[in-house]
C-alpha atoms as a PDB file:
ATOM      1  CA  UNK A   1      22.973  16.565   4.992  1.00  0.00           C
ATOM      2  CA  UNK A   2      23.908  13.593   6.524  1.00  0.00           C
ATOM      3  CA  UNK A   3      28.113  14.213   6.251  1.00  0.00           C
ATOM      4  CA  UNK A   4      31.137  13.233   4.230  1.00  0.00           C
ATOM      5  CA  UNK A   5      30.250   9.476   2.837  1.00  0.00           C
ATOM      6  CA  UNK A   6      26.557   9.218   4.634  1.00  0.00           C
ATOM      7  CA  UNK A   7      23.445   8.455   3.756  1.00  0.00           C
ATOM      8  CA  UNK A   8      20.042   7.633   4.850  1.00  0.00           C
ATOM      9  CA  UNK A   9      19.740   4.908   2.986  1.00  0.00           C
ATOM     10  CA  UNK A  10      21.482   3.027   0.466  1.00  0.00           C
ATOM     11  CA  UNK A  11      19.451   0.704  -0.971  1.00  0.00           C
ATOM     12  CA  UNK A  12      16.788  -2.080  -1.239  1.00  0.00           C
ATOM     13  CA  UNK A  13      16.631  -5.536  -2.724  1.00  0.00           C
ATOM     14  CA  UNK A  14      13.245  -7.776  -3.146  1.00  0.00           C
ATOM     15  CA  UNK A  15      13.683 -11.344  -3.852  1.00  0.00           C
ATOM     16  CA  UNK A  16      10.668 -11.725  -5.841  1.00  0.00           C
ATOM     17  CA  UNK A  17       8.488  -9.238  -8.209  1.00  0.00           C
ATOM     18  CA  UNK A  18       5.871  -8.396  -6.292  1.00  0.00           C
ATOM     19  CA  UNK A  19       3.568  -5.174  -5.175  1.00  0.00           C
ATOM     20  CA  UNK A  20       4.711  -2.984  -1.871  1.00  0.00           C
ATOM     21  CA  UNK A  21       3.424   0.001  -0.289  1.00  0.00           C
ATOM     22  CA  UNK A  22       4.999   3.717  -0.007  1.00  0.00           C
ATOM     23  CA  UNK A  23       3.635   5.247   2.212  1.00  0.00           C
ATOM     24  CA  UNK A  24       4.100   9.362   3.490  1.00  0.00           C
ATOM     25  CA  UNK A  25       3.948   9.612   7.431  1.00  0.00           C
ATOM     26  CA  UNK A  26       3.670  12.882   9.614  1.00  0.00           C
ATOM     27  CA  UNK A  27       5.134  12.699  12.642  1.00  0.00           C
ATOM     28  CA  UNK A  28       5.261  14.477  15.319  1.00  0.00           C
ATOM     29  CA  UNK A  29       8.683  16.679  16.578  1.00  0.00           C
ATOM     30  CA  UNK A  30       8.979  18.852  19.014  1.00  0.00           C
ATOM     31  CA  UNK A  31       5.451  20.307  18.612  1.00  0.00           C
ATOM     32  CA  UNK A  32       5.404  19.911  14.530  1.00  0.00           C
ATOM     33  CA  UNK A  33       4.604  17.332  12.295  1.00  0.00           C
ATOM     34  CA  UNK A  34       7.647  16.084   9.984  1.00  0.00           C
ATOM     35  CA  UNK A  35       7.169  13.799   6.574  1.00  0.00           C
ATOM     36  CA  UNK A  36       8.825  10.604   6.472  1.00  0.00           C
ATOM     37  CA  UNK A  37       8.437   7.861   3.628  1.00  0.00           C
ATOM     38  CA  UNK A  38       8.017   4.363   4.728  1.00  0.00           C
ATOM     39  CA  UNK A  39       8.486   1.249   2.293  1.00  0.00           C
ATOM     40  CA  UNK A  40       6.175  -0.948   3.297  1.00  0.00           C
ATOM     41  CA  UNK A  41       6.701  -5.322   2.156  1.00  0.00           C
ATOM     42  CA  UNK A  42       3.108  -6.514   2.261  1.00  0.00           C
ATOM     43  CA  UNK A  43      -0.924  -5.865   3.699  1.00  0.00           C
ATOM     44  CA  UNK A  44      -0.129  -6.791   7.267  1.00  0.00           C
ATOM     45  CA  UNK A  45       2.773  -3.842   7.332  1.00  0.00           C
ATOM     46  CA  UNK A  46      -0.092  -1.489   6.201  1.00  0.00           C
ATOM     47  CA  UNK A  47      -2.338  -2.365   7.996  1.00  0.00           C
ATOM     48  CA  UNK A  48      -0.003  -2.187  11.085  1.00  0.00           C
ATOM     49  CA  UNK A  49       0.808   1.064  10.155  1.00  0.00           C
ATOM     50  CA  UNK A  50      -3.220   2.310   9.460  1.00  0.00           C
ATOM     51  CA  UNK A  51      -4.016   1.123  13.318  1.00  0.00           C
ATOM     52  CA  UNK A  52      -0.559   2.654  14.653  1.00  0.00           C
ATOM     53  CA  UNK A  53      -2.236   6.347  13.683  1.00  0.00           C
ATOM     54  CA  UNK A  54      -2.790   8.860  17.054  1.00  0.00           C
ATOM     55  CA  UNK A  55      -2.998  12.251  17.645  1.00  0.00           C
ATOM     56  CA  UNK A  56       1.397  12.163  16.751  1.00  0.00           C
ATOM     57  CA  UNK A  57       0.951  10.352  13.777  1.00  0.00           C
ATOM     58  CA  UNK A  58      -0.830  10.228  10.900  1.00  0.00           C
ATOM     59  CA  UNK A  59      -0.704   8.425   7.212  1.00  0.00           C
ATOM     60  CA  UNK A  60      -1.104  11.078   4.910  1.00  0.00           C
ATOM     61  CA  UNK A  61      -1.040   9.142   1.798  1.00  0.00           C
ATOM     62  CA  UNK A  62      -0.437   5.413   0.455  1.00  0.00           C
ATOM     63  CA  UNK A  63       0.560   4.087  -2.601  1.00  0.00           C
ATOM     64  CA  UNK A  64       1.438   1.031  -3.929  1.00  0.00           C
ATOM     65  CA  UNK A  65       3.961   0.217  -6.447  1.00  0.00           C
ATOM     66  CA  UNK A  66       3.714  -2.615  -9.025  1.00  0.00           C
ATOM     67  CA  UNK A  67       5.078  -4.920 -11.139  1.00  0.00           C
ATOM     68  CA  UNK A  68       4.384  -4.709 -14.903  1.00  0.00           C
ATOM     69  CA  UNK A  69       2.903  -8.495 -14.701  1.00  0.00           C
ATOM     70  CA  UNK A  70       0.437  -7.030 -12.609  1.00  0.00           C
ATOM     71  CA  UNK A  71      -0.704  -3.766 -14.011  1.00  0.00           C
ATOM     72  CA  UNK A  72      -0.515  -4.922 -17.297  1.00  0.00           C
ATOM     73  CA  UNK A  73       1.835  -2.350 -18.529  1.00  0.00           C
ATOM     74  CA  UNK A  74       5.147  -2.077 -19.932  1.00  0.00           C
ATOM     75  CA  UNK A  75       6.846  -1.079 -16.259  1.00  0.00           C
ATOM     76  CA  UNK A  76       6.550  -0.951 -12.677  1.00  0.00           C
ATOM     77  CA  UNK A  77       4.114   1.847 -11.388  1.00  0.00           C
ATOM     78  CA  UNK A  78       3.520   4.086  -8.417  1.00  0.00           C
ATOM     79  CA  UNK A  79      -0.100   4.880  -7.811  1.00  0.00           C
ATOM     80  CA  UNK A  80      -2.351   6.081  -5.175  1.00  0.00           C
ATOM     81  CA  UNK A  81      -3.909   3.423  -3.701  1.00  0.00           C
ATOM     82  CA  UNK A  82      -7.599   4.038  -3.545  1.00  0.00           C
ATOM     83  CA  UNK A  83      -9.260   1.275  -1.611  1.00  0.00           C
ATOM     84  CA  UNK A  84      -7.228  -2.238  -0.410  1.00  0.00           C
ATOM     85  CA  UNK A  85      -9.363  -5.350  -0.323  1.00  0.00           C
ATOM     86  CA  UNK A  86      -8.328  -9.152  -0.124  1.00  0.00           C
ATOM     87  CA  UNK A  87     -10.630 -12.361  -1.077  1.00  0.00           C
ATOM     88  CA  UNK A  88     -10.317 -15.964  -1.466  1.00  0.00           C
ATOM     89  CA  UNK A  89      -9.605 -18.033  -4.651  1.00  0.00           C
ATOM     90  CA  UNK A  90     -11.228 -21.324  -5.099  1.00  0.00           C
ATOM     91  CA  UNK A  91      -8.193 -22.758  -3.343  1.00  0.00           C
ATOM     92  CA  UNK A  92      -8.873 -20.995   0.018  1.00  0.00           C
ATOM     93  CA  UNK A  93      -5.709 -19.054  -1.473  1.00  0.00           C
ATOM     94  CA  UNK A  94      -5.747 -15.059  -0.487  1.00  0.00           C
ATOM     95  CA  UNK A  95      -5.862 -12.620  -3.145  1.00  0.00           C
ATOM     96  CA  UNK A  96      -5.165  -8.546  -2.824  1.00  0.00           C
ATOM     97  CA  UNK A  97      -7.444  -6.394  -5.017  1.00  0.00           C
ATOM     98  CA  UNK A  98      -6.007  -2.851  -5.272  1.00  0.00           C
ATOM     99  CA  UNK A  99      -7.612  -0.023  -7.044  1.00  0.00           C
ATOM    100  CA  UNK A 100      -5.731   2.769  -7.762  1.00  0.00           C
ATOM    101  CA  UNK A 101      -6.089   6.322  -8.620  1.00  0.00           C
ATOM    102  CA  UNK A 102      -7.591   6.278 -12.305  1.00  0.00           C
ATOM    103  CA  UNK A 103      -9.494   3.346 -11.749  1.00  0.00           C
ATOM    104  CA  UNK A 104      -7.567   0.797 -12.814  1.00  0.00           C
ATOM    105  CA  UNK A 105      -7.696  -2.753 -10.371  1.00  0.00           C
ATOM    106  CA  UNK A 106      -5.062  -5.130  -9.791  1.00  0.00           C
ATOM    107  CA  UNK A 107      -4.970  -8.377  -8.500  1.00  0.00           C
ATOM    108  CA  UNK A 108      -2.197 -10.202  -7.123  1.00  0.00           C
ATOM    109  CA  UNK A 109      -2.595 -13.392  -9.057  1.00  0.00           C
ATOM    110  CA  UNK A 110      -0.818 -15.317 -11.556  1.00  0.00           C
ATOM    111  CA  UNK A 111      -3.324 -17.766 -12.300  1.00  0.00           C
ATOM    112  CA  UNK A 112      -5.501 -18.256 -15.094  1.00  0.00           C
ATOM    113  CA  UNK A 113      -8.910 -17.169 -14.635  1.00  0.00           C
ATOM    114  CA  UNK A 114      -8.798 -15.452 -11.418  1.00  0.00           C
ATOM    115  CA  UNK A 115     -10.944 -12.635 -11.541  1.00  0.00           C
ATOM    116  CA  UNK A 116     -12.206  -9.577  -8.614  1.00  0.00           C
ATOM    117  CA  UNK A 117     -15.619 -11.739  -9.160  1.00  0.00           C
ATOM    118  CA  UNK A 118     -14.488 -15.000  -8.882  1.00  0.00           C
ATOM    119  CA  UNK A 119     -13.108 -14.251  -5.339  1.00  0.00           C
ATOM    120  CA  UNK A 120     -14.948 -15.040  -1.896  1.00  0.00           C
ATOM    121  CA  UNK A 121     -15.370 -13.373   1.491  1.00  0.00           C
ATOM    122  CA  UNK A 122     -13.704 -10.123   0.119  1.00  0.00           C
ATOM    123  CA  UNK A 123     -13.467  -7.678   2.845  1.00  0.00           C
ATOM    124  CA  UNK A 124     -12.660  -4.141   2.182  1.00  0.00           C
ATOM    125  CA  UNK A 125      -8.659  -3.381   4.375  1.00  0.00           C
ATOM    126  CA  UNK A 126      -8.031   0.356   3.282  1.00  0.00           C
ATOM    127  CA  UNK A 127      -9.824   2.891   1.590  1.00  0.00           C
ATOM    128  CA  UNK A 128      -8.767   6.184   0.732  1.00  0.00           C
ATOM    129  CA  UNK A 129     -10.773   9.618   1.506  1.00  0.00           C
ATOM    130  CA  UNK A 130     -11.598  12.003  -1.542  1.00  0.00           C
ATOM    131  CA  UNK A 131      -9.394  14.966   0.464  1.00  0.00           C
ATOM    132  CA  UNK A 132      -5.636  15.138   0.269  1.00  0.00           C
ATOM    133  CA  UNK A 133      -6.040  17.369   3.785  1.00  0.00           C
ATOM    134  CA  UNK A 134      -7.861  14.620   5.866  1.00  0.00           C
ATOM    135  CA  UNK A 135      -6.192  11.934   7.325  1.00  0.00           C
ATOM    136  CA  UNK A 136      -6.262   8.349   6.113  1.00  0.00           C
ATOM    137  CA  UNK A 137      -8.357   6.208   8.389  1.00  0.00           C
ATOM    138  CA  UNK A 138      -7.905   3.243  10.183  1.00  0.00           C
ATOM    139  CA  UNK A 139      -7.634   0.358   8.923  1.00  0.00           C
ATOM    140  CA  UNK A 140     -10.846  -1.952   9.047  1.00  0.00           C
ATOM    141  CA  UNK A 141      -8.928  -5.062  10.223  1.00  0.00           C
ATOM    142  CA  UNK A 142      -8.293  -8.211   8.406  1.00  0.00           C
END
């Protein structure tokens, strides 16, 4: 596709085990949308992306991928992300809640105790609609 020895892309390294986005993108070329993927590092990326959306491009679907420290399994995962939300621990220290298709919740903290209800000032970043067809919407801000 690409010729003799070519590629898109060749790879991707992450210095530390920690949750990203994937994210499908239509965009618009020469009068028709096109899917791309985007791998997305972190909430501000998505979020970036969400508010980037116009009439020539639209996030069709997010997901986020996972370490297994995180959802508690024996791998990493790759879910659709339902709703993005981030709150405060009792060290003023921010704290992403992700719930993902299923209903399991994630948090992205390794210490002891932390819980979805022991955070403060959680605001709500991303949420999902119930149709596949619709577009995602913007994100609420952070």
């Amino acid at each position: 596709m690409f010729g003799d020895g070519l590629a898109h892309w060749h790879g991707v390294s992450r210095a530390l085990s920690t949750h990203w986005y994937h994210l499908t993108v239509k965009r618009m070329v020469e009068g028709r949308f096109v899917n791309s993927e985007e791998m997305l590092n972190d909430e501000a990326r998505l979020v970036e992306a969400l508010r980037a959306q116009d009439e020539s491009v639209k996030v069709a679907e997010v997901r986020v991928v996972t370490p297994s420290w995180m959802n508690k399994d024996s791998d990493w995962k790759m879910q659709k992300l339902i709703s993005l939300s981030m709150g405060y621990n009792k060290a003023k220290v921010a704290v992403c809640i992700l719930k993902v298709e299923g209903g399991e919740v994630y948090i992205d903290s390794h210490e002891p105790g932390v819980s979805v209800e022991s955070l403060t000032n959680v605001k709500e970043l991303y949420r999902s609609r119930p149709c596949n067809d619709e577009a995602v919407p913007k994100s609420r801000g952070i």
